[in-house]
Protein backbone atom coordinates (compact mmCIF):
# COMPACT_ATOMS: atom_id res chain seq x y z
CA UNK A 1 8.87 -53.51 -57.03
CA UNK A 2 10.46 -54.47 -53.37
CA UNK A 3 11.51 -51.19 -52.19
CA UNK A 4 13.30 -52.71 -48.86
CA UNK A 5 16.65 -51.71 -48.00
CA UNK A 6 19.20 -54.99 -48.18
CA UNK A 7 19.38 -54.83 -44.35
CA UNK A 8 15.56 -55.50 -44.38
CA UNK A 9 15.70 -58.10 -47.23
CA UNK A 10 18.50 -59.86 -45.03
CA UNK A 11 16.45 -60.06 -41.93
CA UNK A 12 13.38 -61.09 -44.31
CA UNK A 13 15.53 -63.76 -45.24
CA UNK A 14 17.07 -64.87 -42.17
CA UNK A 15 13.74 -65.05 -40.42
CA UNK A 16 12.65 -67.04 -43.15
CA UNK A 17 15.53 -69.60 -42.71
CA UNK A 18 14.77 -69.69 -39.35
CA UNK A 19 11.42 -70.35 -39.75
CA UNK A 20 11.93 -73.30 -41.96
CA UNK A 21 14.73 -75.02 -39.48
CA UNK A 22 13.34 -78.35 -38.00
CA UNK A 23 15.04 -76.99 -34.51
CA UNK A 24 13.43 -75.13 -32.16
CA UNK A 25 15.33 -71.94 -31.27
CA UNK A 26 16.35 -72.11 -27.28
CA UNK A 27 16.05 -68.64 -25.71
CA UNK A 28 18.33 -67.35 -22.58
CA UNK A 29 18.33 -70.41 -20.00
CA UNK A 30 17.95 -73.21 -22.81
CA UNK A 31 14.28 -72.99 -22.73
CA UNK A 32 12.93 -73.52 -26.52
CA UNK A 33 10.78 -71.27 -28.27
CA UNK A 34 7.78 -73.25 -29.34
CA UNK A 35 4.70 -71.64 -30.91
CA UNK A 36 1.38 -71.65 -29.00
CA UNK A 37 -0.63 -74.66 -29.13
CA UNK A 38 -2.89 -76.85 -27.67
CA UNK A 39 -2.91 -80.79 -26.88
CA UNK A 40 -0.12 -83.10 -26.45
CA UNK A 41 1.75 -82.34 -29.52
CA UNK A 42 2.98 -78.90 -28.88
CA UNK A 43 4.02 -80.42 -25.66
CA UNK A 44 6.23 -83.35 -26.30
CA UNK A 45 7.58 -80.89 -29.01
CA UNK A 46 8.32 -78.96 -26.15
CA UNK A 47 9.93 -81.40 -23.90
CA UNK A 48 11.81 -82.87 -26.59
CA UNK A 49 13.31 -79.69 -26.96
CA UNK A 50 14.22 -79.16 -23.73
CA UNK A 51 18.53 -79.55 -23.72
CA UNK A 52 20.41 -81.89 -22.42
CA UNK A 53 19.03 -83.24 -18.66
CA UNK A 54 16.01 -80.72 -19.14
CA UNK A 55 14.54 -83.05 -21.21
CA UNK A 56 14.44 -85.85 -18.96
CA UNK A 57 13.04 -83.84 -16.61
CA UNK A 58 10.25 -82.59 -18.69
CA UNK A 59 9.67 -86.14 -19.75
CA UNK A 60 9.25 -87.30 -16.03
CA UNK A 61 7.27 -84.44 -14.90
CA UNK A 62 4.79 -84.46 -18.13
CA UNK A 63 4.70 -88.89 -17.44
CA UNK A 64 3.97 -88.23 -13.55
CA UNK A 65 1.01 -85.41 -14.21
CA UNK A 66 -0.28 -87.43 -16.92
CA UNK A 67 -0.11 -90.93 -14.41
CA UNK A 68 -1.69 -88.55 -11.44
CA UNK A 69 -4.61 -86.33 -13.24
CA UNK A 70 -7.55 -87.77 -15.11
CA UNK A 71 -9.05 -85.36 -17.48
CA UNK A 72 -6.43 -83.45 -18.35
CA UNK A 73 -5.92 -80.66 -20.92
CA UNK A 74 -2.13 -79.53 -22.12
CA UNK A 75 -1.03 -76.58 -24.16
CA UNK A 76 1.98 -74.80 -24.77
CA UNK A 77 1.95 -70.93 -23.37
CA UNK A 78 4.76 -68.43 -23.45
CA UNK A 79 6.87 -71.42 -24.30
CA UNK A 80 5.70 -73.48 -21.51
CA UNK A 81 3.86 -76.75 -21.07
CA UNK A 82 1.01 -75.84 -18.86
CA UNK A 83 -1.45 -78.48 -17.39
CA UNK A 84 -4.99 -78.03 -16.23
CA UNK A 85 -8.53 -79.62 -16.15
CA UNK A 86 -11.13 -78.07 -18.17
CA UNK A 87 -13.78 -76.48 -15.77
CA UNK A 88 -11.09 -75.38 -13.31
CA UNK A 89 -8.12 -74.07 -15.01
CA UNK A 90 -4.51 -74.45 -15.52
CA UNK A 91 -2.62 -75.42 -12.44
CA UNK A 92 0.55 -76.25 -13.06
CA UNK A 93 3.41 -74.82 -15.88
CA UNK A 94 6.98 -75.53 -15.82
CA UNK A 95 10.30 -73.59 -18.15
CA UNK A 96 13.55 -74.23 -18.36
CA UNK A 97 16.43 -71.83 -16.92
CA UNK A 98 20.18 -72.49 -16.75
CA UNK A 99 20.62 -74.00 -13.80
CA UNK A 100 17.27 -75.66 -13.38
CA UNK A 101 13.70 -75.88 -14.68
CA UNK A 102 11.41 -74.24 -13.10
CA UNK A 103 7.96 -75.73 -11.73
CA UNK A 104 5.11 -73.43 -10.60
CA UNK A 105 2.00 -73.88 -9.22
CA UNK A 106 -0.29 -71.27 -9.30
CA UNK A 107 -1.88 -71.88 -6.36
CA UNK A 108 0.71 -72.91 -4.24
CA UNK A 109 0.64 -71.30 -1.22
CA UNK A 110 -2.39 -73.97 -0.72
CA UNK A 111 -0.36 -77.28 -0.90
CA UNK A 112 0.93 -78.93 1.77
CA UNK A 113 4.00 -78.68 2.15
CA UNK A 114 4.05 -75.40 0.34
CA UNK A 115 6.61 -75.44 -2.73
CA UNK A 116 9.55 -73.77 -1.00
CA UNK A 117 10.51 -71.12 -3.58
CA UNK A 118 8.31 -67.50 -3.29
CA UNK A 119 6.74 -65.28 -6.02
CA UNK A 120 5.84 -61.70 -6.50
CA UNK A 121 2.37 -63.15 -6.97
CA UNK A 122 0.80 -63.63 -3.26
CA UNK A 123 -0.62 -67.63 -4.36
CA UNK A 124 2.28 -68.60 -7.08
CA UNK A 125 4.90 -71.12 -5.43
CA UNK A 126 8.02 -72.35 -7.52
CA UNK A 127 9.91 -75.95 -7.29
CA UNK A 128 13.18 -75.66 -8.94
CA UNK A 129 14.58 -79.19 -10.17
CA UNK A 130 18.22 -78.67 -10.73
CA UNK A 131 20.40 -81.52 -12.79
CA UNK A 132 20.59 -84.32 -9.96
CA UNK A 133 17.23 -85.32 -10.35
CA UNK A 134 13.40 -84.76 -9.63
CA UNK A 135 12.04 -85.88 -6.38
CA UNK A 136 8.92 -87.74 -6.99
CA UNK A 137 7.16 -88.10 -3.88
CA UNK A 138 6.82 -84.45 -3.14
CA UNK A 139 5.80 -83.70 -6.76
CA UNK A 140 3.64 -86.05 -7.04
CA UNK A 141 1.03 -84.95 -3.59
CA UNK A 142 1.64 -81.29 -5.09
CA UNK A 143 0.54 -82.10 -8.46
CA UNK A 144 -2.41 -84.04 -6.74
CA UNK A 145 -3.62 -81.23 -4.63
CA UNK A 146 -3.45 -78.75 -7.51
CA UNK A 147 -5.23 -80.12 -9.75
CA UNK A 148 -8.23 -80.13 -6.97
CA UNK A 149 -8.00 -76.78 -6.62
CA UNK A 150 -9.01 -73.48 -9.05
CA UNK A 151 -6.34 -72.61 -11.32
CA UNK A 152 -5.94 -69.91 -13.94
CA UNK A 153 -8.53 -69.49 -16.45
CA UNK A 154 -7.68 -72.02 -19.53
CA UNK A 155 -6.23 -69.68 -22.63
C-alpha cells in the first residue's frame, strides 16, 4: 500500500519525468545540471548543453586544452568540466553564468600574467569570457602553465 500524500506522489512523478527528459535541466546562469562523471562523455554532454554562445565557448576552450595538454584526464564536477593530468591534479574548471562563463584556475595566482579576476581562495584566479568571444593567446600560455603546476587532488 503507497501511503504518500498526492503532493508527494506528484513530486515522485515529476522528478521522474524529469529524470527521463533527454534535456539537461540549466540551473540559475544557464549552466546545465549534468550528473558526475568521468572522461570525455560527460563533458561534451556538458558543453553541448551549454546555451546559446556558451556552447561555443565551451567547445573552443575544451578543443584548445585538449590541442595544448598531453595526458589529460576530464570529468564533470558540480556541473563543471574540470581538466587535469593524473599525478598532479585538476587545474583548470570552467561554468556558465549569465553574462559569461566562468574560467578558473586553481592555481592562478602563479601564471603569468595572473588571470585578472580575484577569489576568496588566496591561489584561485577567474577569466570571465563574456559573449564577444574568447581570446586565445592569453588562454592558451595560462592553460600551458597550469597544467605544469600542482592542482587539486583528482575526485
Amino acid at each position: 500500500m503507497d501511503n504518500r500524500t498526492p503532493q508527494q506522489s506528484r513530486n515522485v512523478a515529476e522528478e521522474a519525468a524529469a529524470c527521463e527528459s533527454s534535456e539537461p535541466k540549466l540551473l540559475s546562469g544557464g549552466n546545465p545540471r549534468i550528473p558526475k562523471g568521468d572522461g570525455d562523455a560527460p563533458v561534451q554532454a556538458t558543453i553541448e548543453a551549454m546555451p546559446g554562445w556558451k556552447r561555443d565557448v565551451g567547445r573552443q576552450l575544451d578543443a584548445l586544452i585538449v590541442q595544448t595538454v598531453a595526458d589529460l584526464r576530464k570529468a564533470v564536477r558540480w556541473n563543471s568540466p574540470f581538466y587535469g593530468i593524473e599525478g598532479r591534479g585538476w587545474f583548470l574548471s570552467y561554468h556558465c553564468f549569465t553574462e559569461y562563463v566562468k574560467v578558473t584556475f586553481f592555481r592562478g595566482t602563479s601564471l603569468r600574467p595572473v588571470p585578472p579576476v580575484g577569489s576568496k581562495h588566496p591561489e584561485v584566479r577567474y577569466y570571465h569570457i563574456h559573449e564577444d568571444g574568447l581570446d586565445e593567446e592569453p588562454m592558451t600560455r595560462w592553460i600551458e602553465q597550469a597544467s605544469m603546476l600542482p592542482g587539486e587532488p583528482l575526485f
